[in-house]
PDB file of N, CA and C in Angstrom:
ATOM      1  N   UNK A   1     168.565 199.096 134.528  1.00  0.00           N
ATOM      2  CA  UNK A   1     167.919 198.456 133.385  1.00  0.00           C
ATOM      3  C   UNK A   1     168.939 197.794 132.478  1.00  0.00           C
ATOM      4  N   UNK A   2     169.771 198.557 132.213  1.00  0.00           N
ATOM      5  CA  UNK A   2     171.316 197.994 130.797  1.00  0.00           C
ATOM      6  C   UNK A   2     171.816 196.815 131.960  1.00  0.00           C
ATOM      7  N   UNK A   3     171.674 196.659 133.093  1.00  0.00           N
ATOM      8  CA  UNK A   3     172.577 195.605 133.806  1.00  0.00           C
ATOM      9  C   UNK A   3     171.880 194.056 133.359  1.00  0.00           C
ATOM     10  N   UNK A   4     170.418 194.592 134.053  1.00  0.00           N
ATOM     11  CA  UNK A   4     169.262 193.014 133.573  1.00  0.00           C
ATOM     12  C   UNK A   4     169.394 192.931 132.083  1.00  0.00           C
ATOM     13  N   UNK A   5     169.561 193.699 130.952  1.00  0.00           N
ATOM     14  CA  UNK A   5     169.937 193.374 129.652  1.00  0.00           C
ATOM     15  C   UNK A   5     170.785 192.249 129.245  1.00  0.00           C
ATOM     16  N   UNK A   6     172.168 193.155 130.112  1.00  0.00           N
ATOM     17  CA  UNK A   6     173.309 192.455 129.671  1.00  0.00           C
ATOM     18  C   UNK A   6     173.365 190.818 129.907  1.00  0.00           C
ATOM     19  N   UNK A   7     172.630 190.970 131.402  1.00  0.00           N
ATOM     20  CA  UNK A   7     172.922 189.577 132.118  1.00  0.00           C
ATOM     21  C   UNK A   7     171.824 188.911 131.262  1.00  0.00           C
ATOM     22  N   UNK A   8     170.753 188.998 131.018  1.00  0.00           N
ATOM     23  CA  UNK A   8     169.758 188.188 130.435  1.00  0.00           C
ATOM     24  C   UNK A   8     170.370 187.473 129.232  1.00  0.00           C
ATOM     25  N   UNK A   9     171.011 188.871 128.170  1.00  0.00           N
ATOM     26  CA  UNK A   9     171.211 188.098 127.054  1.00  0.00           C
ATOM     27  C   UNK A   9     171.682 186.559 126.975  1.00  0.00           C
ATOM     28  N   UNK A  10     172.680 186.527 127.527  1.00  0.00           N
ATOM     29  CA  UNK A  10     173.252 184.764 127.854  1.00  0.00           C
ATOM     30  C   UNK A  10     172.421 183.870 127.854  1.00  0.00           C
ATOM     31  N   UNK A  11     171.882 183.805 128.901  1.00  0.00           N
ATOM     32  CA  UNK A  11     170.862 183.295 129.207  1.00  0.00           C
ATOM     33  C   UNK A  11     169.728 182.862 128.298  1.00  0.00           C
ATOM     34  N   UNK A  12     169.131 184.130 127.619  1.00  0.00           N
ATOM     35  CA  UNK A  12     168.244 183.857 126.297  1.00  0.00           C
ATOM     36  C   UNK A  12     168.968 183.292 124.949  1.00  0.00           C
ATOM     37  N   UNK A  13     170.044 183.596 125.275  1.00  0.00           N
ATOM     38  CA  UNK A  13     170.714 182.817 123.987  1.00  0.00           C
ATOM     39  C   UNK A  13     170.708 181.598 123.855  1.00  0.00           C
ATOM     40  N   UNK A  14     170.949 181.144 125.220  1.00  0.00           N
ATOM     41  CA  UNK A  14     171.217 179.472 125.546  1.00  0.00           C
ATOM     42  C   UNK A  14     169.827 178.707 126.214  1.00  0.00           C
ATOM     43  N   UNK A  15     169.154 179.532 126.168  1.00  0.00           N
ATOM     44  CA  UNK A  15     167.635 178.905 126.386  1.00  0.00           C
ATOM     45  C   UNK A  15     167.547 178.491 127.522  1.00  0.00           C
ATOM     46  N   UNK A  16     168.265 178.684 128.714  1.00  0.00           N
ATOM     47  CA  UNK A  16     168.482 178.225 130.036  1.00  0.00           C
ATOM     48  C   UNK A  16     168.532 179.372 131.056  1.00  0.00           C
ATOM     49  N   UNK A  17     168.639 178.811 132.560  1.00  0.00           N
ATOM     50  CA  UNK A  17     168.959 179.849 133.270  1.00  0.00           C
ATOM     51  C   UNK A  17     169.913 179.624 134.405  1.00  0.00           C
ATOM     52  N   UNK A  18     170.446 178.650 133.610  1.00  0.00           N
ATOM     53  CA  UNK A  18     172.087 178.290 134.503  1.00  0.00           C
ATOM     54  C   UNK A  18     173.196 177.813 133.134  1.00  0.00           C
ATOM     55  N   UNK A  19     174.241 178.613 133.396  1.00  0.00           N
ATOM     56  CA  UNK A  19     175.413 178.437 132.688  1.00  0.00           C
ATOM     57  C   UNK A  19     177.067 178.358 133.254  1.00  0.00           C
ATOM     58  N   UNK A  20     177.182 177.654 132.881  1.00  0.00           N
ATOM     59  CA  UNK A  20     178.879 177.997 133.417  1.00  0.00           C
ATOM     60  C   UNK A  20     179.160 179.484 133.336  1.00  0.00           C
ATOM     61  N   UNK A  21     180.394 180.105 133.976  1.00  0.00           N
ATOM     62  CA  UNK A  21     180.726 181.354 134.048  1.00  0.00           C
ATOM     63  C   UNK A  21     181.780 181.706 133.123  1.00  0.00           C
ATOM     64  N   UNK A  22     182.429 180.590 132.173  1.00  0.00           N
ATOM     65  CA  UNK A  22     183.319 180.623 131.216  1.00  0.00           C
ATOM     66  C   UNK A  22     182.402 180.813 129.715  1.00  0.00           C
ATOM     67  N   UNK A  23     181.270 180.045 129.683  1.00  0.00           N
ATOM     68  CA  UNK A  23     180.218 180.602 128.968  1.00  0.00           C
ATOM     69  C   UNK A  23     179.604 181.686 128.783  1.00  0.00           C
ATOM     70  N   UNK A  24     179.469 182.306 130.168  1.00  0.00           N
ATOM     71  CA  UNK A  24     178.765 183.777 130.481  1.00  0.00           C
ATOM     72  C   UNK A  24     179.528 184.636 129.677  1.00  0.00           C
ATOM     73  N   UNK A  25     181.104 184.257 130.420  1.00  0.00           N
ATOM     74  CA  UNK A  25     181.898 185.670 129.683  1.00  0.00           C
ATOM     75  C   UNK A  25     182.578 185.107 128.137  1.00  0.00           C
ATOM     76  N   UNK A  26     182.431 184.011 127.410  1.00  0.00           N
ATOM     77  CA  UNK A  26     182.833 184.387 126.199  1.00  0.00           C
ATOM     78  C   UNK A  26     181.465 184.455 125.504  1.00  0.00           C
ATOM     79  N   UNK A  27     180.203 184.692 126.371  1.00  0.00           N
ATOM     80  CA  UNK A  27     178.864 185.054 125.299  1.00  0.00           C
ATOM     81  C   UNK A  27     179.045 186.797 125.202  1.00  0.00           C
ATOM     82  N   UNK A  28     179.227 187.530 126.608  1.00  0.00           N
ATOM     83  CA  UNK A  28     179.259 188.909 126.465  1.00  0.00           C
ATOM     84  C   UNK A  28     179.994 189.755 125.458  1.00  0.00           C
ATOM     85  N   UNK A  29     181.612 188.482 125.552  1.00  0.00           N
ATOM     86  CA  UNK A  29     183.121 189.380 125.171  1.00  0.00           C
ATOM     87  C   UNK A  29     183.184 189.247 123.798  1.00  0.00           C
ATOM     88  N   UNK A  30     182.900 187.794 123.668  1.00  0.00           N
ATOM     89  CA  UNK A  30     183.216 187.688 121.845  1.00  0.00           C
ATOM     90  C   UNK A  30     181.969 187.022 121.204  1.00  0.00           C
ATOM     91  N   UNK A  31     180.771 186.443 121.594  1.00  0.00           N
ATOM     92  CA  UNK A  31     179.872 186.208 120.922  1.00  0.00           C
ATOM     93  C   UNK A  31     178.867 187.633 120.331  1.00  0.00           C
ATOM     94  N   UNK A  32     179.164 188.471 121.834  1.00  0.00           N
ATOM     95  CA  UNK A  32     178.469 189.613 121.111  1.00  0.00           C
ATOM     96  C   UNK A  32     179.188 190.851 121.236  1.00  0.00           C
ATOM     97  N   UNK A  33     180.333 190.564 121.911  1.00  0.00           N
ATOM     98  CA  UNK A  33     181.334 191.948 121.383  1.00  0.00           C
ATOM     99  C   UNK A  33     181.036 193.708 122.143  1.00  0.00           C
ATOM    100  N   UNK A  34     180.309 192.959 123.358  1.00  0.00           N
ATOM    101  CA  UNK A  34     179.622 193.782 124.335  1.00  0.00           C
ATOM    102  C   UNK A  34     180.762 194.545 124.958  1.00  0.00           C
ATOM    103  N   UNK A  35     182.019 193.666 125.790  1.00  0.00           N
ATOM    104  CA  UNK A  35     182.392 193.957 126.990  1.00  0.00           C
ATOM    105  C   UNK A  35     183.848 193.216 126.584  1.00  0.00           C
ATOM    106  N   UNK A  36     185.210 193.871 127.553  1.00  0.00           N
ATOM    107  CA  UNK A  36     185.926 192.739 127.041  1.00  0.00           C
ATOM    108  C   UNK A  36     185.706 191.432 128.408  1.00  0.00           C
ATOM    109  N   UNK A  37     186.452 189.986 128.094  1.00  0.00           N
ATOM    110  CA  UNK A  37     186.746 189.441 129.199  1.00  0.00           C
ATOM    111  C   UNK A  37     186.559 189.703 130.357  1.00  0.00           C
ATOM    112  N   UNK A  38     187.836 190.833 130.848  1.00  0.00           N
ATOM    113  CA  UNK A  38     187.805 190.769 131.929  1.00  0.00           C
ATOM    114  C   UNK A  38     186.058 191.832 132.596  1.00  0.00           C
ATOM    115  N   UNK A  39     186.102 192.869 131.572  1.00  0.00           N
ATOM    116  CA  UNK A  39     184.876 193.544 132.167  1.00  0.00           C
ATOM    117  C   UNK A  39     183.672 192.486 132.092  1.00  0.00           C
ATOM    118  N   UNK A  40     183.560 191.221 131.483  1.00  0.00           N
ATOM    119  CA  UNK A  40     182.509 190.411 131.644  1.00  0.00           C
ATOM    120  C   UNK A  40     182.490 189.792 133.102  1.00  0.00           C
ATOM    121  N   UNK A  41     183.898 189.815 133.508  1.00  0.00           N
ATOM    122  CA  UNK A  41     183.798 188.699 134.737  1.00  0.00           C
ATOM    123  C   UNK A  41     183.665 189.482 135.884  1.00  0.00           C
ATOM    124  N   UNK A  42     184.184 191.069 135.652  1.00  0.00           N
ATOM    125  CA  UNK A  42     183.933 191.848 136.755  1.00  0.00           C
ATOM    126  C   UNK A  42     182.449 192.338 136.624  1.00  0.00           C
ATOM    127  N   UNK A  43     181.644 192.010 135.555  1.00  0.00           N
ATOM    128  CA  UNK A  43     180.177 192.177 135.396  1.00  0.00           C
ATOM    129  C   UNK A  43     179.305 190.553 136.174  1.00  0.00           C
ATOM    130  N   UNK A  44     179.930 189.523 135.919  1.00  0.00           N
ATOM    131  CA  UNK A  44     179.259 188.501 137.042  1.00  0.00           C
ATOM    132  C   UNK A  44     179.188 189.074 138.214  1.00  0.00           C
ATOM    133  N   UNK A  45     180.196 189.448 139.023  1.00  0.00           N
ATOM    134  CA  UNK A  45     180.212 189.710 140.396  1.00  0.00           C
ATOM    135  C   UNK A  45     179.263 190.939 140.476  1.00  0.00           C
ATOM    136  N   UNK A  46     179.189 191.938 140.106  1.00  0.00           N
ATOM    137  CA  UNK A  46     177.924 192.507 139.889  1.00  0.00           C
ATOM    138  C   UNK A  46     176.615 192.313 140.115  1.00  0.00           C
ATOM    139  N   UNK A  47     176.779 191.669 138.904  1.00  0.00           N
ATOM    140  CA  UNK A  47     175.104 190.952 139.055  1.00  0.00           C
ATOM    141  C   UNK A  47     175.248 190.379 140.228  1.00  0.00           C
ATOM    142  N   UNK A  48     175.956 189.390 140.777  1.00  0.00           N
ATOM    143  CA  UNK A  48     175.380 189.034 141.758  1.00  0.00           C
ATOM    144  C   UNK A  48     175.339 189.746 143.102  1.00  0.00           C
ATOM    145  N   UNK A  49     175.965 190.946 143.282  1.00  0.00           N
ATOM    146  CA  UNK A  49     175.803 191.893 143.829  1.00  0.00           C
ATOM    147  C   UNK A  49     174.448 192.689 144.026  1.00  0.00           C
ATOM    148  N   UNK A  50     174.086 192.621 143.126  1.00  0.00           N
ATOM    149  CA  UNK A  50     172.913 193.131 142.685  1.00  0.00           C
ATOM    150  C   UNK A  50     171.346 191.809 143.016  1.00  0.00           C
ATOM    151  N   UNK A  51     171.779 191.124 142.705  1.00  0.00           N
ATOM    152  CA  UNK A  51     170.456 189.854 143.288  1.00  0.00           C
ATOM    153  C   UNK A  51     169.988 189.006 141.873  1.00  0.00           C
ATOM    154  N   UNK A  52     171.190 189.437 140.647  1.00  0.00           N
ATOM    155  CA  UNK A  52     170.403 188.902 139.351  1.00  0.00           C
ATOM    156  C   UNK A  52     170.939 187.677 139.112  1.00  0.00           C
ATOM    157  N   UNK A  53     172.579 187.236 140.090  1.00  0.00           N
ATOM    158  CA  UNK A  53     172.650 186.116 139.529  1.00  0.00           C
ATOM    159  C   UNK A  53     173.432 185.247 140.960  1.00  0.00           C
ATOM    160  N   UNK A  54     173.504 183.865 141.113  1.00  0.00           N
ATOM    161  CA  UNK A  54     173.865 183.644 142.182  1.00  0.00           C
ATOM    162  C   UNK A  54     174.456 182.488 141.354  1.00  0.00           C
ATOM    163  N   UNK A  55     175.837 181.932 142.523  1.00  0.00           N
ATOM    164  CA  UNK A  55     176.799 180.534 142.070  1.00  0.00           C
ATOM    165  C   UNK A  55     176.216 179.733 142.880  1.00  0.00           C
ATOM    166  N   UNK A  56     176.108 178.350 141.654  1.00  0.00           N
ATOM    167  CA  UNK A  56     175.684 177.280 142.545  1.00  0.00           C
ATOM    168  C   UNK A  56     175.849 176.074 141.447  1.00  0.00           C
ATOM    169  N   UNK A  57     176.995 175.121 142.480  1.00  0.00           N
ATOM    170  CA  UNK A  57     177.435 173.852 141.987  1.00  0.00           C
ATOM    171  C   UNK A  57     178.506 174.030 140.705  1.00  0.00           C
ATOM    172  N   UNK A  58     179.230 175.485 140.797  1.00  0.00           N
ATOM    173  CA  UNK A  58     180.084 175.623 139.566  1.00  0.00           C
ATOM    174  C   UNK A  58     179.535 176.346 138.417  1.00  0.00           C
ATOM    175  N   UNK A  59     178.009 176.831 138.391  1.00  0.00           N
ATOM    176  CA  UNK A  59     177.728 177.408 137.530  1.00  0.00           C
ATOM    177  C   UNK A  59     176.632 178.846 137.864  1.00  0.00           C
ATOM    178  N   UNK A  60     176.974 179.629 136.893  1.00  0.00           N
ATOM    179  CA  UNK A  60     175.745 181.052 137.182  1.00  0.00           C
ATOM    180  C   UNK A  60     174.163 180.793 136.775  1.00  0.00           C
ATOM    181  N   UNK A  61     173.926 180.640 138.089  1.00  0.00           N
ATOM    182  CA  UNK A  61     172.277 181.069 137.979  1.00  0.00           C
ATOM    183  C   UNK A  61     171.273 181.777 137.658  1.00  0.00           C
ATOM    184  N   UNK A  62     170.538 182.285 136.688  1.00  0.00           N
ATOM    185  CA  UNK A  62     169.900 183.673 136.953  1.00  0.00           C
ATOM    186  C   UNK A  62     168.663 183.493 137.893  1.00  0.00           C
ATOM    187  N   UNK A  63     168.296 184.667 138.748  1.00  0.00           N
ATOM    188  CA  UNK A  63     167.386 184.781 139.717  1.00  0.00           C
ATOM    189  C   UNK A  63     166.777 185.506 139.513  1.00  0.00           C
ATOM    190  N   UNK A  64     166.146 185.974 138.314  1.00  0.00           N
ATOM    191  CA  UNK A  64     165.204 186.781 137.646  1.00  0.00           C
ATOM    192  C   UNK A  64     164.994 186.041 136.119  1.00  0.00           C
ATOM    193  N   UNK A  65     163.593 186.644 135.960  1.00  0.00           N
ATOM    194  CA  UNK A  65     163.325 185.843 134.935  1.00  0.00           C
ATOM    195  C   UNK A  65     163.874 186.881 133.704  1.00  0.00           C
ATOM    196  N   UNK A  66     164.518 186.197 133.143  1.00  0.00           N
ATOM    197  CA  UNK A  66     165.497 186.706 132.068  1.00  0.00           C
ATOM    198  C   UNK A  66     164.826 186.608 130.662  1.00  0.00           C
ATOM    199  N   UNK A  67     163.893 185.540 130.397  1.00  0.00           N
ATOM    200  CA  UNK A  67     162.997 185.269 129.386  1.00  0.00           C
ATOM    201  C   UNK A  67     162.137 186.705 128.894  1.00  0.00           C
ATOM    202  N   UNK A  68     161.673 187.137 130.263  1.00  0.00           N
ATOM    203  CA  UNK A  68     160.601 188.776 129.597  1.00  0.00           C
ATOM    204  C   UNK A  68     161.207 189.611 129.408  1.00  0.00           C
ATOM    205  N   UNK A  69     163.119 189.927 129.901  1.00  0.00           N
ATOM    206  CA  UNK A  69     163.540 190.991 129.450  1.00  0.00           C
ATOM    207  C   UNK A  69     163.958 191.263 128.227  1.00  0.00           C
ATOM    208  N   UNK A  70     163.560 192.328 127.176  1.00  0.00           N
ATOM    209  CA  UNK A  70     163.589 192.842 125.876  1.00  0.00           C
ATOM    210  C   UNK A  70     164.485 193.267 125.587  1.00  0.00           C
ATOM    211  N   UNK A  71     165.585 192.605 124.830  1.00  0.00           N
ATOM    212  CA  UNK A  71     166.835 193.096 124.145  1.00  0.00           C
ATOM    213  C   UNK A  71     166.940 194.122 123.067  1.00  0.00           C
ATOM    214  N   UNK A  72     167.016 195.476 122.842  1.00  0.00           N
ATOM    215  CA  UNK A  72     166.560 196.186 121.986  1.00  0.00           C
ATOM    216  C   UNK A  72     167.819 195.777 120.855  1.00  0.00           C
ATOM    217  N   UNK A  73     167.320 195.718 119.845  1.00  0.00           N
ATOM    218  CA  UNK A  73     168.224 195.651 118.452  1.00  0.00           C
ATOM    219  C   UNK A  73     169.382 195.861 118.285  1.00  0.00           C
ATOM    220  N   UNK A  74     169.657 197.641 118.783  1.00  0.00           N
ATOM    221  CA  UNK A  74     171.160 198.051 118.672  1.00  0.00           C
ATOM    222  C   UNK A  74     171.699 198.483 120.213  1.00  0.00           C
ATOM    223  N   UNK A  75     171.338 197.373 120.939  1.00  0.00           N
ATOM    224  CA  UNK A  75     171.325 197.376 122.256  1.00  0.00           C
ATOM    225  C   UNK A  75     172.641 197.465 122.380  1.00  0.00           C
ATOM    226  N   UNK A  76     173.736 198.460 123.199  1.00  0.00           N
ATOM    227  CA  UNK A  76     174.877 198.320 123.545  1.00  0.00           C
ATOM    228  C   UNK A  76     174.912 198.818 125.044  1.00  0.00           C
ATOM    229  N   UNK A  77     175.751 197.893 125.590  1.00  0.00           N
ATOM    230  CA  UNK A  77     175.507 198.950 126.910  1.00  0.00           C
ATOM    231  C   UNK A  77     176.532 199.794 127.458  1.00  0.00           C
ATOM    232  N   UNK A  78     176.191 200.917 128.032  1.00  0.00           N
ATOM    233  CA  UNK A  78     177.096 201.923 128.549  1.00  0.00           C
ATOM    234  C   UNK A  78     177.797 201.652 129.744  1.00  0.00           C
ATOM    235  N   UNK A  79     178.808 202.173 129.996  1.00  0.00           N
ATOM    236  CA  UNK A  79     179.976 202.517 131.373  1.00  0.00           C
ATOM    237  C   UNK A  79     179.304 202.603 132.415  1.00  0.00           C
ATOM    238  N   UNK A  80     177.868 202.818 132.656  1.00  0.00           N
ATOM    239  CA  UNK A  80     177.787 203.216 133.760  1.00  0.00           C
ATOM    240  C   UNK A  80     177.200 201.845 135.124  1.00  0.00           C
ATOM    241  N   UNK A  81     177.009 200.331 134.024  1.00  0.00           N
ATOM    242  CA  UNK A  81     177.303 199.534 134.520  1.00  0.00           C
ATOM    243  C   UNK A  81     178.101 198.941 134.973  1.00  0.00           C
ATOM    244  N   UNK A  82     178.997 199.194 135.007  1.00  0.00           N
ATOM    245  CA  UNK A  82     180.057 199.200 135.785  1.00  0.00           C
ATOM    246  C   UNK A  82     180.115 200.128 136.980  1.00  0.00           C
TER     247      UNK A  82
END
């Protein structure tokens, strides 16, 4: 569940569901102070490990709809995404 969070947020931020991957990780690391850098970029490969996000043409895709997932307020996410 904290994984589709994390990855959504981006996504809902930017009103889209394709972003560059230099975008992805300075929305996680320093727009919201989630994750550092590098744990953002070792969190792309993840997701797409997982089926939430796929590369295509230079940029991250999401492959779930990221729009219905609910960001709770003091949403932080734990270690164990990783």
């Amino acid at each position: 569940m904290s994984l589709r969070v994390v990855v959504a947020a981006p996504f809902k931020e930017a009103g889209r569901d394709r972003m560059g991957e230099q975008g992805f990780v300075v929305a996680l690391s320093l727009d919201r102070d989630w994750v550092s850098p590098d744990q953002a970029k070792r969190l792309v490969d993840i997701a797409i490990s997982n089926g939430l996000l796929e590369r295509e043409d230079g940029d991250l895709v999401a492959t779930f709809q990221y729009e219905a997932v609910q960001i709770p307020e003091q949403f932080e996410p734990d270690e164990r995404i990783f």
